[in-house]
C-alpha atoms as a PDB file:
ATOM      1  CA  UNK A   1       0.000   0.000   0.000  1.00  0.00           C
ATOM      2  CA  UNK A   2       1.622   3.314  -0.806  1.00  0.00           C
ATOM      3  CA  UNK A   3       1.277   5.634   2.274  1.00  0.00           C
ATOM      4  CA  UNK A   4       1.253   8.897   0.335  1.00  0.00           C
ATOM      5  CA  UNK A   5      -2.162   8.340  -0.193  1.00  0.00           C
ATOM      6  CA  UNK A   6      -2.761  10.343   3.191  1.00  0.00           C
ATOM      7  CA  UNK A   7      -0.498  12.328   3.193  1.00  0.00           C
ATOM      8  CA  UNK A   8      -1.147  13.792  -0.483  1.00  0.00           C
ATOM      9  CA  UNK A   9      -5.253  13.408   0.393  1.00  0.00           C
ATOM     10  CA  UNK A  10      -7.084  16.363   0.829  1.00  0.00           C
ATOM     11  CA  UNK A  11      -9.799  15.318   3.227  1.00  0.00           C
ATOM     12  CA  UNK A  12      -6.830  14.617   5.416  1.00  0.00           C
ATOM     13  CA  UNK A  13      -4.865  17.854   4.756  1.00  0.00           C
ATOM     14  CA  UNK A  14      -5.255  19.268   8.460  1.00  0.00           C
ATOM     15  CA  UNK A  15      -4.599  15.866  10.440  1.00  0.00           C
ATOM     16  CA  UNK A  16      -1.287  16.272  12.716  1.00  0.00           C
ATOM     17  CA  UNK A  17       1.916  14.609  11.085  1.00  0.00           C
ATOM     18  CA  UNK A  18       1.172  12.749  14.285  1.00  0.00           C
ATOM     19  CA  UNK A  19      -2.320  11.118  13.613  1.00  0.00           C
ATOM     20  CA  UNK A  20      -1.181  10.474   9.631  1.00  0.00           C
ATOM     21  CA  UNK A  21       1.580   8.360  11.456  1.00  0.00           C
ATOM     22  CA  UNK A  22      -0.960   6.091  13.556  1.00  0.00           C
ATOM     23  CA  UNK A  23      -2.674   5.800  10.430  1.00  0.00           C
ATOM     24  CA  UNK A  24       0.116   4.726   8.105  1.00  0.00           C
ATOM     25  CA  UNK A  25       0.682   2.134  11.221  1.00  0.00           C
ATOM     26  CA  UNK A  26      -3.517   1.098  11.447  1.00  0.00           C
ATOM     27  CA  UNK A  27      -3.606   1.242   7.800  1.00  0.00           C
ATOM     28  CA  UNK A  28      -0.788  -1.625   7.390  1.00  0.00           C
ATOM     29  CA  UNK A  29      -2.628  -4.011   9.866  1.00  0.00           C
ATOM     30  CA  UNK A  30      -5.803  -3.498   7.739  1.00  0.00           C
ATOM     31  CA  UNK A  31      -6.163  -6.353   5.679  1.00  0.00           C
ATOM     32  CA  UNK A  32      -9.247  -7.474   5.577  1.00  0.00           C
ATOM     33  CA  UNK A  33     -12.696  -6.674   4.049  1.00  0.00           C
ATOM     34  CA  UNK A  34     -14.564  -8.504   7.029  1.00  0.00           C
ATOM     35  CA  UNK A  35     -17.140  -6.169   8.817  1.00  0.00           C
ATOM     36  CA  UNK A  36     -16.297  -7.836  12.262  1.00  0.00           C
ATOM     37  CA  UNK A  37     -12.452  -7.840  11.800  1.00  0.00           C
ATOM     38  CA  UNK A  38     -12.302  -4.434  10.956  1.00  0.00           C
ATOM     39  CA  UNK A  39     -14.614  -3.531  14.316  1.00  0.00           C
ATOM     40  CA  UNK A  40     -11.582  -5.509  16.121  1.00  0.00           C
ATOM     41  CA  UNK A  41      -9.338  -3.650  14.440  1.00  0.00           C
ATOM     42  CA  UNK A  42     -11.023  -0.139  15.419  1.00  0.00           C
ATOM     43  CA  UNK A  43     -11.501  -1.060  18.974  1.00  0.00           C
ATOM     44  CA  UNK A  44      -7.946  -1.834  19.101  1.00  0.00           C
ATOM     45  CA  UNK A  45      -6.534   1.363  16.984  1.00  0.00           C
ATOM     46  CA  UNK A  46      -8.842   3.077  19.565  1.00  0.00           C
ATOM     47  CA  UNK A  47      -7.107   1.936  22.752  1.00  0.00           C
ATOM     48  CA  UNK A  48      -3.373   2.234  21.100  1.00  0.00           C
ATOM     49  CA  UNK A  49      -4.347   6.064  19.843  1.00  0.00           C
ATOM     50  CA  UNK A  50      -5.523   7.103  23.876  1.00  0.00           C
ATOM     51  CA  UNK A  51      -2.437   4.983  25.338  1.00  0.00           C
ATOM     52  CA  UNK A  52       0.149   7.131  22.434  1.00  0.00           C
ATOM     53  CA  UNK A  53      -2.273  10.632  23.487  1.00  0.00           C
ATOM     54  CA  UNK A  54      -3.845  10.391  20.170  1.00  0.00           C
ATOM     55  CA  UNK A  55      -7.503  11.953  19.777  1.00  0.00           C
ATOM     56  CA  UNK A  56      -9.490  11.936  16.247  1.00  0.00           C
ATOM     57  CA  UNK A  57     -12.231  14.402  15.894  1.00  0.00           C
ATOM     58  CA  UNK A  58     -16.059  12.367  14.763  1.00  0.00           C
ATOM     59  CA  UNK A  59     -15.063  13.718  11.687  1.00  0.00           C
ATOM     60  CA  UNK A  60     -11.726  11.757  11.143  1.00  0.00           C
ATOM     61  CA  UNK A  61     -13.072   8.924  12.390  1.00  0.00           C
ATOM     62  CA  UNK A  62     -15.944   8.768   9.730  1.00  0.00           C
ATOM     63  CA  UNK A  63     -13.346   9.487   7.085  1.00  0.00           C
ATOM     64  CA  UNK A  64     -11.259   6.927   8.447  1.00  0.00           C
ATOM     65  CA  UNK A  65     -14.076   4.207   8.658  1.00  0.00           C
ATOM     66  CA  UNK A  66     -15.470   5.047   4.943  1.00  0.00           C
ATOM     67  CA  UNK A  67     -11.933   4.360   3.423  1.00  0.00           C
ATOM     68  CA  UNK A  68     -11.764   1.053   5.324  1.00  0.00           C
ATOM     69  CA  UNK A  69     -15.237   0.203   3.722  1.00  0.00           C
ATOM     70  CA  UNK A  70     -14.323   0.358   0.523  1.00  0.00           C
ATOM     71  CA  UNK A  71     -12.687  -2.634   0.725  1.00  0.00           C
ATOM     72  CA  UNK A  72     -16.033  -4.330   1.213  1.00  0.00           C
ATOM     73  CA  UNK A  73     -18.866  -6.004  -0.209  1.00  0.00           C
ATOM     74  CA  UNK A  74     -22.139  -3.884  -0.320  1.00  0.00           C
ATOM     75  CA  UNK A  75     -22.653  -6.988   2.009  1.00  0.00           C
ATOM     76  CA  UNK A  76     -19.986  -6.300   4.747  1.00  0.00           C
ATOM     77  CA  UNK A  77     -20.509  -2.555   4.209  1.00  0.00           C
ATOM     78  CA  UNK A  78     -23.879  -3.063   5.986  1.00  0.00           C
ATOM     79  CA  UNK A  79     -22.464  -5.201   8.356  1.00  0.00           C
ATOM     80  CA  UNK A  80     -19.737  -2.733   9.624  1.00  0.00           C
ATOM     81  CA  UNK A  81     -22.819   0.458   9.265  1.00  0.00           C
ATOM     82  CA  UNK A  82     -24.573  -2.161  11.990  1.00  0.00           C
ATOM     83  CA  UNK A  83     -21.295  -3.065  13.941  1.00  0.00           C
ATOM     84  CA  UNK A  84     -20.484   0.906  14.181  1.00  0.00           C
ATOM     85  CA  UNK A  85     -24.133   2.072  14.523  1.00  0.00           C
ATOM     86  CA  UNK A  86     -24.051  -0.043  18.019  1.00  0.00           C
ATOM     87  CA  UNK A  87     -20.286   0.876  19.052  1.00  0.00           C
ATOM     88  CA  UNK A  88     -21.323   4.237  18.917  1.00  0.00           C
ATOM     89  CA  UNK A  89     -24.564   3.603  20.845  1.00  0.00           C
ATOM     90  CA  UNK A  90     -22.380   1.764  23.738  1.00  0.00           C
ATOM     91  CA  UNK A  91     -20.041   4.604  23.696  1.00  0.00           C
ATOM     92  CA  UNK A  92     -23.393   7.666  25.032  1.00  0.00           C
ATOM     93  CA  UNK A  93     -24.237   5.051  27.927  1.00  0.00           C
END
């Protein structure tokens, strides 16, 4: 995978040099077009990014999450929409 990509992306033009490196790291783990594997993943990237003092705005993380999708099936799209749609629930209780 060539790494530019976020670097030389617009939408990500005012991320820190900091949070493009987590992502360049995150984004060489990501494998997989598997809805539940990529959840995993998240949770995971979430926890390393608040142990290394790294926050992403709502906005990032949409960003982020739409670029892993489109590795997916339509099908596993919807399945990751539904994984996310109840993170995000568990995460205002």
């Amino acid at each position: 995978m060539n790494y530019d990509f976020f670097k030389n992306n617009k939408n990500f033009a005012n991320i820190s040099p900091e949070k493009i490196d987590f992502l360049m790291r995150f984004a060489a783990q990501n494998k997989s077009g598997n809805a539940k594997e990529m959840s995993n993943m998240i949770l995971g990237a979430v926890n390393n990014a608040k142990q290394e003092g790294i926050q992403f705005t709502p906005n990032e993380t949409d960003l982020i999450i739409e670029i892993l999708k489109q590795n997916m099936s339509p099908e596993e799209q919807r399945k990751a929409d539904q994984i996310l749609t109840l993170m995000r629930g568990m995460k205002r209780t």
